[in-house]
Protein backbone atom coordinates (compact mmCIF):
# COMPACT_ATOMS: atom_id res chain seq x y z
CA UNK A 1 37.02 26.86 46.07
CA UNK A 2 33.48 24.92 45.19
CA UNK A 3 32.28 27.75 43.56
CA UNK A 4 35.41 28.41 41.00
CA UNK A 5 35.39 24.94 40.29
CA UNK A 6 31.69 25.26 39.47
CA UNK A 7 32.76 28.27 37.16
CA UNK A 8 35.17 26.33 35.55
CA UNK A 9 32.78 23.04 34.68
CA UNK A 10 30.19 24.91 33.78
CA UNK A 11 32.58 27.50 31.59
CA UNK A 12 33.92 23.77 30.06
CA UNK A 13 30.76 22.74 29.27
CA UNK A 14 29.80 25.57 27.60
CA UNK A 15 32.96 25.28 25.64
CA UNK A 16 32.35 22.09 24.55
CA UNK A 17 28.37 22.94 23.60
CA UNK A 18 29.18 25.65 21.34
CA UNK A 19 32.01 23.01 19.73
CA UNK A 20 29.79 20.54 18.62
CA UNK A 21 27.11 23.04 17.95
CA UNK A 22 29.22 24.53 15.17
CA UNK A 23 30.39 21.34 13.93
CA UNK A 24 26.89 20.39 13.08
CA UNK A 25 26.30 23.06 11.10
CA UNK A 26 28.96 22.11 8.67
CA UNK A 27 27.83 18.92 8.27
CA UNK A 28 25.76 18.20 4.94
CA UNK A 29 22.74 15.99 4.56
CA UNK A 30 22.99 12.33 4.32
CA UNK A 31 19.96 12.33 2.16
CA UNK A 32 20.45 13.31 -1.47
CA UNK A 33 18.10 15.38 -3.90
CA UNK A 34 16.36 13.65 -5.97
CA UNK A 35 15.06 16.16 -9.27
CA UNK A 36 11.35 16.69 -9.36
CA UNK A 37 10.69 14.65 -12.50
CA UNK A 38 11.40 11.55 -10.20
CA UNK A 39 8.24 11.89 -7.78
CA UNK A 40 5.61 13.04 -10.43
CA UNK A 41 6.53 9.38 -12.66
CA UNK A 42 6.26 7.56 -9.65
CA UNK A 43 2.57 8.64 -8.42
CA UNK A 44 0.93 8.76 -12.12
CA UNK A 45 2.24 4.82 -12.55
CA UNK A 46 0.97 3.84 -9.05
CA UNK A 47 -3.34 3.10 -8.57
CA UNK A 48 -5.21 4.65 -6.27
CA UNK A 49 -6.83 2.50 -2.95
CA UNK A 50 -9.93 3.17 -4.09
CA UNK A 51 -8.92 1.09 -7.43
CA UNK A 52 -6.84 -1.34 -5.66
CA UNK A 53 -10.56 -2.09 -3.29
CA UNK A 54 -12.78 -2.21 -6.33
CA UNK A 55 -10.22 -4.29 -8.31
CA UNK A 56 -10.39 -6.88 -5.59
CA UNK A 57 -14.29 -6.07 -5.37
CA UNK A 58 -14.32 -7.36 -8.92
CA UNK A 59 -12.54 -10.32 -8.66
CA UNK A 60 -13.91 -11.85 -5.80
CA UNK A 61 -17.86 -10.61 -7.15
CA UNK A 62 -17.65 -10.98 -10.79
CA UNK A 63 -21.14 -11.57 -11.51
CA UNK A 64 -22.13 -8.54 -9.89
CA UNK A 65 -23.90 -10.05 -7.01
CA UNK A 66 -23.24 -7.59 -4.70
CA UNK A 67 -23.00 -4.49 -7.13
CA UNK A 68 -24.91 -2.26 -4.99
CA UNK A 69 -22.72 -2.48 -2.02
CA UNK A 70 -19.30 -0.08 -1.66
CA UNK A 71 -16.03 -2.02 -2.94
CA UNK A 72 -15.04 -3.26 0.87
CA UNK A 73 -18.18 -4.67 1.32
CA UNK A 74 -18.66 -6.05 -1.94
CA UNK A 75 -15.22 -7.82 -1.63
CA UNK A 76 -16.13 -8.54 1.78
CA UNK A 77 -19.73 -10.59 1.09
CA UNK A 78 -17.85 -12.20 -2.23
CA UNK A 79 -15.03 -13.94 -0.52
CA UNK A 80 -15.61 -17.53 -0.50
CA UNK A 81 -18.55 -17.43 -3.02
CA UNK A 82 -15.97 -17.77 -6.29
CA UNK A 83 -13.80 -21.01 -5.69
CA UNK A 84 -12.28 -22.83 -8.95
CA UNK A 85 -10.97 -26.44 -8.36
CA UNK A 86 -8.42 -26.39 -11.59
């Protein structure tokens, strides 16, 4: 008796696996396509973090004090030397 009752549970389960198995397959993305135009606007409009570092660079070292440095460090040496009381 344990063992057809076994049979039966696991023949149910499989049942039910298979079920939602197929279901999923007919179920369509949530996420929608976007055309290809969309991406390429996007990244051309939007600097680089090597631009975004020596942007910063520049403002906080705008004499050039620490030109010979990399942009981090430059930015990084600058801060606090450039203060305007306006």
């Amino acid at each position: 008796m344990r063992t057809l009752l076994a049979i039966v549970i696991l023949a149910g389960g499989m049942l039910a696996l298979d079920a939602t198995a197929q279901e999923a397959g007919k179920v369509k993305s949530k996420r929608g396509v976007r055309p290809a135009y969309a991406d390429k606007t996007k990244k051309a409009a939007r600097p680089t973090a090597q631009e975004l570092c020596e942007e910063r660079a520049r403002h906080e070292d705008p004499t050039g004090q620490f030109a010979a440095y990399p942009c981090w460090a430059r930015e990084a040496f600058a801060r606090g030397q450039r203060i305007d009381n306006r």
